[in-house]
Protein backbone atom coordinates (compact mmCIF):
# COMPACT_ATOMS: atom_id res chain seq x y z
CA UNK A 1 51.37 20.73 208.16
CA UNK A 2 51.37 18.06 205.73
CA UNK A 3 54.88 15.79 206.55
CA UNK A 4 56.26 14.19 203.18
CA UNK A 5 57.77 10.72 203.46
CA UNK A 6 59.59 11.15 200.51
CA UNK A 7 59.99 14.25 197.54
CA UNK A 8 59.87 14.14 193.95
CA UNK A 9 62.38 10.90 192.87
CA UNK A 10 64.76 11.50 190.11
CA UNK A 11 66.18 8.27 187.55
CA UNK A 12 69.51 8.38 186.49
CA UNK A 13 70.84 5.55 184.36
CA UNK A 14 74.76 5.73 184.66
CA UNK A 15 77.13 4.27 182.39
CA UNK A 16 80.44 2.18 183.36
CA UNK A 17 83.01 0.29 181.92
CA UNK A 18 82.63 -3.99 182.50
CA UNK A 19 79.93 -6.01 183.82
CA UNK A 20 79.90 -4.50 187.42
CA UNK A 21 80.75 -0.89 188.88
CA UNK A 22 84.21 -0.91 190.23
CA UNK A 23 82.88 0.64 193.77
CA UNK A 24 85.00 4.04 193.29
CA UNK A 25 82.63 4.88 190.42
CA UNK A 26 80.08 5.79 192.65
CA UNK A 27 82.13 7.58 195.26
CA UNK A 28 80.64 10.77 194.31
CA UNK A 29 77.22 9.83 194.91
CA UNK A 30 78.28 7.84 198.29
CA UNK A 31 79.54 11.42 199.28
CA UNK A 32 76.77 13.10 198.53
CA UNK A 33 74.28 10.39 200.31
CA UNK A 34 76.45 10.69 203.23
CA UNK A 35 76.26 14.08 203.16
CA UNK A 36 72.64 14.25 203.67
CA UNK A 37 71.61 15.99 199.61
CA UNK A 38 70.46 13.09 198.13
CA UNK A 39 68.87 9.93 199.63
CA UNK A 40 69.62 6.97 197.51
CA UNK A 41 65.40 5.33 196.96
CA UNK A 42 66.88 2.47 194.46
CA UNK A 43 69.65 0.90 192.51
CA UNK A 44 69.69 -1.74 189.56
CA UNK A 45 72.49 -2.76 187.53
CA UNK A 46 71.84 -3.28 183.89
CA UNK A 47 74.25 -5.11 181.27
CA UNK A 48 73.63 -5.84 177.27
CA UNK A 49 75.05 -8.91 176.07
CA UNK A 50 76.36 -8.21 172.29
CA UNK A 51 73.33 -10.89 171.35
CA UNK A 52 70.82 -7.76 173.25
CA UNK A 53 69.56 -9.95 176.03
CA UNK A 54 69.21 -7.81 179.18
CA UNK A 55 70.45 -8.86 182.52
CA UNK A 56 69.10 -7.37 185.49
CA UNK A 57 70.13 -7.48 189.09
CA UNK A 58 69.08 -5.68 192.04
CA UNK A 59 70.85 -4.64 194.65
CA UNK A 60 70.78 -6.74 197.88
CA UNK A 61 71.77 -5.29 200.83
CA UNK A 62 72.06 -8.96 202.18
CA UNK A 63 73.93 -10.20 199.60
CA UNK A 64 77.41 -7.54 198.65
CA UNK A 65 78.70 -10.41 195.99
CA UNK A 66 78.54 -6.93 193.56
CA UNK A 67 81.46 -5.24 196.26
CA UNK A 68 78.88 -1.97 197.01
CA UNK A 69 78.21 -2.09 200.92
CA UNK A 70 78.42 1.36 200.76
CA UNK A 71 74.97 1.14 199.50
CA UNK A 72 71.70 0.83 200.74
CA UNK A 73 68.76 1.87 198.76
CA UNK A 74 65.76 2.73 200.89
CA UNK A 75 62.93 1.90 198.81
CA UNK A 76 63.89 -0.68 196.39
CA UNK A 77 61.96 -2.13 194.30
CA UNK A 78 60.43 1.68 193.28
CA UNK A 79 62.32 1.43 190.16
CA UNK A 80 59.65 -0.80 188.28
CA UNK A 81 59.97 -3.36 185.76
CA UNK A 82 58.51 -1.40 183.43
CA UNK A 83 60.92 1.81 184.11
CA UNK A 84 63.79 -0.81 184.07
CA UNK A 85 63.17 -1.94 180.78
CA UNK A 86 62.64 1.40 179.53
CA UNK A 87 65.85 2.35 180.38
CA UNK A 88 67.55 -0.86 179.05
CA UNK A 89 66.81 0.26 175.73
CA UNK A 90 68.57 3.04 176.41
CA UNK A 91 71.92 0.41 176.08
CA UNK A 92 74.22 -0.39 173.61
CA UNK A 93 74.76 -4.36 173.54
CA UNK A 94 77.74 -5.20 175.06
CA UNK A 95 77.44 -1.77 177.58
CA UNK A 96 76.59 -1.73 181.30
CA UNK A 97 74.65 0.33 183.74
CA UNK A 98 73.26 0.95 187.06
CA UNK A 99 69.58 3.08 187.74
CA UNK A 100 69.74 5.11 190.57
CA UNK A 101 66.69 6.73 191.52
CA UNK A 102 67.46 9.45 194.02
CA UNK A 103 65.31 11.67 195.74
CA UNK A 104 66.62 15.54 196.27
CA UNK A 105 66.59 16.38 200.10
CA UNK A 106 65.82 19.94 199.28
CA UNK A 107 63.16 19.31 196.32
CA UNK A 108 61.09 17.17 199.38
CA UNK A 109 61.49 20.18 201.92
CA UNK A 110 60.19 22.68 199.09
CA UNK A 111 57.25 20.43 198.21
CA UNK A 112 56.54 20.03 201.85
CA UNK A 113 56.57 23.89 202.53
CA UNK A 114 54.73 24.71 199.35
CA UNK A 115 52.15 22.03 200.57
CA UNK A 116 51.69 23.70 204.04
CA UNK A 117 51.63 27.04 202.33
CA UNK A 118 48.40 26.18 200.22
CA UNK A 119 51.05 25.54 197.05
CA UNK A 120 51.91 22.58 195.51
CA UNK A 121 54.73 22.01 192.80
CA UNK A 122 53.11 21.11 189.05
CA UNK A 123 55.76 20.74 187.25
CA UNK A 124 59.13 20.74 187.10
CA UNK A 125 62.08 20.30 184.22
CA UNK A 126 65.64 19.34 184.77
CA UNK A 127 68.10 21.49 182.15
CA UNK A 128 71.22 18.84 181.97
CA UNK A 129 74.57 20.23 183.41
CA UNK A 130 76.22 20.73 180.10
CA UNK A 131 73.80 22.51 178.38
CA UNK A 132 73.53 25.08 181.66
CA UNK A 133 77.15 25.28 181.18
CA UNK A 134 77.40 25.58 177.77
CA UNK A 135 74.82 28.66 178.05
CA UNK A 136 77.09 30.00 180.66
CA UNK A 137 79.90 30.39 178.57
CA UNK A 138 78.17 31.82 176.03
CA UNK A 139 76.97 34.20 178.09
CA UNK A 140 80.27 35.09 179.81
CA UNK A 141 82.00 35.59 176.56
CA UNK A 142 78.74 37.75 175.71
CA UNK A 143 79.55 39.96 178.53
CA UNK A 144 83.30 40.63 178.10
């Protein structure tokens, strides 16, 4: 059976208000890494000056000057410069961000089952939560 380190790795680049998370932004995703559904592979916090220039700053896990302890990516550095930057120019000067990259507890069981099965995954697309929701509502009122 083939035994998967790690599955497919998602990148999220989440907005907050100020310069630095205020640690009960991410409670939601410390709940859910504590929970066992996601596994947290990186984190980088972005911020725009109004003048465009890009700060970046990785998470230590030795350092918690930033006030997250609560987390500890596994595989930092994954989130490449390049991937970084890409992001960054995703930002508004003046605005702030983190990149999480998280990897999907189930999506690495499914790839490692598919794999022992003879299968393998070749592609998959992510439909955003408010457009599935959207389409749910116009289907509801559809059906009334």
């Amino acid at each position: 059976m083939n035994d998967f380190r790690f599955g497919p790795a998602e990148f999220y680049l989440v907005g907050f208000e100020g310069d630095r998370p205020d640690p009960a932004t991410f409670r939601a995703l410390t709940d859910l890494v504590d929970s066992g559904v996601v596994r947290l592979l990186d984190f980088v916090l972005l911020s725009k000056s109004a003048a465009g220039e890009v700060e970046i700053v990785e998470l230590d896990t030795e350092d918690d000057s930033l006030g997250l302890d609560d987390f500890e990516p596994i595989a930092a550095g994954l989130a490449g410069e390049e991937d970084v930057e890409a992001l960054a120019s995703a930002l508004a000067p003046g605005q702030s961000a983190a990149v999480v990259v998280l990897e999907l507890a189930f999506a690495r069981a499914l790839a490692q089952n598919l794999a022992a099965a003879g299968g393998q995954v070749l592609r998959s697309e992510r439909v955003p939560a408010p457009v599935v929701n959207a389409m749910m509502d116009i289907l509801d009122q559809e059906g009334e």
